[in-house]
N, C-alpha and C. Protein backbone atom coordinates (compact mmCIF):
# COMPACT_ATOMS: atom_id res chain seq x y z
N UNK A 1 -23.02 44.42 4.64
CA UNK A 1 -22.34 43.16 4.80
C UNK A 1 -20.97 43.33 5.46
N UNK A 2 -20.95 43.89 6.44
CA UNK A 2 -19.54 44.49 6.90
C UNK A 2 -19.66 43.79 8.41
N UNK A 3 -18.72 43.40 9.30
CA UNK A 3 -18.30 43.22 10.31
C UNK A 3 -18.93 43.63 11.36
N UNK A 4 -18.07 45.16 11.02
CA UNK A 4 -18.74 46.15 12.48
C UNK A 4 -20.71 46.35 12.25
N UNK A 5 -21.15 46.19 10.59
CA UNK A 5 -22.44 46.25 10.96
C UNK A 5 -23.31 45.72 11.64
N UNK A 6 -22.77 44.02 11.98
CA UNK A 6 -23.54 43.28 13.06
C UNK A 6 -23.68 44.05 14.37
N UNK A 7 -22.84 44.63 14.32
CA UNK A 7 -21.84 44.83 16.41
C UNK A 7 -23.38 45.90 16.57
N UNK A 8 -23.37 46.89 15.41
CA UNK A 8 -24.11 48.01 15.66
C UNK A 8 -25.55 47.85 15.96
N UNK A 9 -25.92 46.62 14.88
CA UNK A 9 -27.29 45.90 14.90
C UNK A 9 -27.39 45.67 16.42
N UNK A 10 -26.54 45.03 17.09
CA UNK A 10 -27.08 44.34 18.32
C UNK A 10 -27.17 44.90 18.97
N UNK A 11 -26.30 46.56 19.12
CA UNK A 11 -26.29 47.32 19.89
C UNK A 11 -27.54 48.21 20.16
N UNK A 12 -28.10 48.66 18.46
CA UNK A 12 -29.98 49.03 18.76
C UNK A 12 -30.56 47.70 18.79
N UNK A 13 -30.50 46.61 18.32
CA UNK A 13 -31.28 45.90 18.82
C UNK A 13 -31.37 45.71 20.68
N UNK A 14 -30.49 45.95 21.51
CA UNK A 14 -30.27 45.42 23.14
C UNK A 14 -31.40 47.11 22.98
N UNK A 15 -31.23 47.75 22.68
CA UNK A 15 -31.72 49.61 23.11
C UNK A 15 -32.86 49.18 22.79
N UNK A 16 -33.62 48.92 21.79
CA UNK A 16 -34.64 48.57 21.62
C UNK A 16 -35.56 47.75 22.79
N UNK A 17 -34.84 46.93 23.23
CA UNK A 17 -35.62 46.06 24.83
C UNK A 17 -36.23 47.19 25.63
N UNK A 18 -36.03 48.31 25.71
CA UNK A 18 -36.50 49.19 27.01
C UNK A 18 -37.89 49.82 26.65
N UNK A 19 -38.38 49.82 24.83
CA UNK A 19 -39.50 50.51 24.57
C UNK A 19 -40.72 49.30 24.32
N UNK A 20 -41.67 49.52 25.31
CA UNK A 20 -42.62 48.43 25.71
C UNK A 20 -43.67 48.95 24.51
N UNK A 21 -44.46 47.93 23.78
CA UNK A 21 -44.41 46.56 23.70
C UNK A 21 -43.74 46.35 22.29
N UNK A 22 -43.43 47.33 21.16
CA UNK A 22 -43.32 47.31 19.83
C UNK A 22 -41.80 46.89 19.81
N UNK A 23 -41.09 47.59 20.45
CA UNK A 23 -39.44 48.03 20.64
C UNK A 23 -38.89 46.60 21.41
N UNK A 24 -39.69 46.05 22.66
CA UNK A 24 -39.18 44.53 22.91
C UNK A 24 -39.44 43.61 21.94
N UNK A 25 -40.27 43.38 21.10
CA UNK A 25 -40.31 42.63 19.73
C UNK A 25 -39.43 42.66 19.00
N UNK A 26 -39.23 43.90 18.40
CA UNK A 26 -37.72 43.82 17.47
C UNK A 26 -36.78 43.80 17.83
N UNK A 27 -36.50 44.02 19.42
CA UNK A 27 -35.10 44.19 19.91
C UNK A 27 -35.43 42.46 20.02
N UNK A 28 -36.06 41.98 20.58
CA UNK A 28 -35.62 40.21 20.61
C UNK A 28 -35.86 39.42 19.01
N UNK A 29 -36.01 40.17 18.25
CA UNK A 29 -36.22 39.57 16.46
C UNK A 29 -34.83 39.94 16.35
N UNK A 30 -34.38 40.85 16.49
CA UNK A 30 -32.99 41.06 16.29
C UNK A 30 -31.85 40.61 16.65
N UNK A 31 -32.02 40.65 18.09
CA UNK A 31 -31.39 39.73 18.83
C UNK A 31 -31.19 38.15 18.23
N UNK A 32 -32.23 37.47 18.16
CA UNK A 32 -32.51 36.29 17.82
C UNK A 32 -31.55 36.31 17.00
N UNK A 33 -32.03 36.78 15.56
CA UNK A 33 -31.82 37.16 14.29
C UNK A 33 -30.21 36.79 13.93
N UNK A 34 -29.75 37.82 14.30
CA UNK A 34 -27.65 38.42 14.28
C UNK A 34 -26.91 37.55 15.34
N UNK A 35 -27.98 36.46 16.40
CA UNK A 35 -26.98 35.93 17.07
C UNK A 35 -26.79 34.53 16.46
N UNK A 36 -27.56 34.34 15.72
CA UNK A 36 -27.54 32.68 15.25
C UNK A 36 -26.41 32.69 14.17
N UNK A 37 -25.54 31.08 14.28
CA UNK A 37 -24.80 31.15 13.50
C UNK A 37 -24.57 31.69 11.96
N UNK A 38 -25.63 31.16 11.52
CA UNK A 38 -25.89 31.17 10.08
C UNK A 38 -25.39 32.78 9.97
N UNK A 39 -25.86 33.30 10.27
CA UNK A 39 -26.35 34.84 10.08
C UNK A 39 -24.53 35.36 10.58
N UNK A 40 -24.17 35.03 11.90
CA UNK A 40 -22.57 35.22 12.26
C UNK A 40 -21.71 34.69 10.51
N UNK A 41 -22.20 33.72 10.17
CA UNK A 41 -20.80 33.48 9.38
C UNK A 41 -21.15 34.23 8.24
N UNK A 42 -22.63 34.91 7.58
CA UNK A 42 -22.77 35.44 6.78
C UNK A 42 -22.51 36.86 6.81
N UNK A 43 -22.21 37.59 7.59
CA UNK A 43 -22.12 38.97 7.72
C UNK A 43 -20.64 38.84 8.37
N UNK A 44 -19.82 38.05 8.62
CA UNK A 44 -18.52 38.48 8.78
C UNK A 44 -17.24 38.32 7.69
């Protein structure tokens, strides 16, 4: 529940986009996921 843990999430989540087909799924679940508000005001 820390700050910088989002930053890191998004950062394997974007790394994740390059491994076809399993790795673009979770990198865009993740993505999705940590960018929506709800989720921003809960983890900062």
């Amino acid at each position: 529940m820390k700050s910088w843990a989002r930053i890191i999430a998004i950062v394997v989540g974007c790394l994740n986009l390059i491994h076809v087909p399993f790795g673009t799924a979770l990198g865009v679940y993740t993505l999705w996921v940590l960018l929506k508000d709800e989720s921003r005001s809960l983890l900062s």
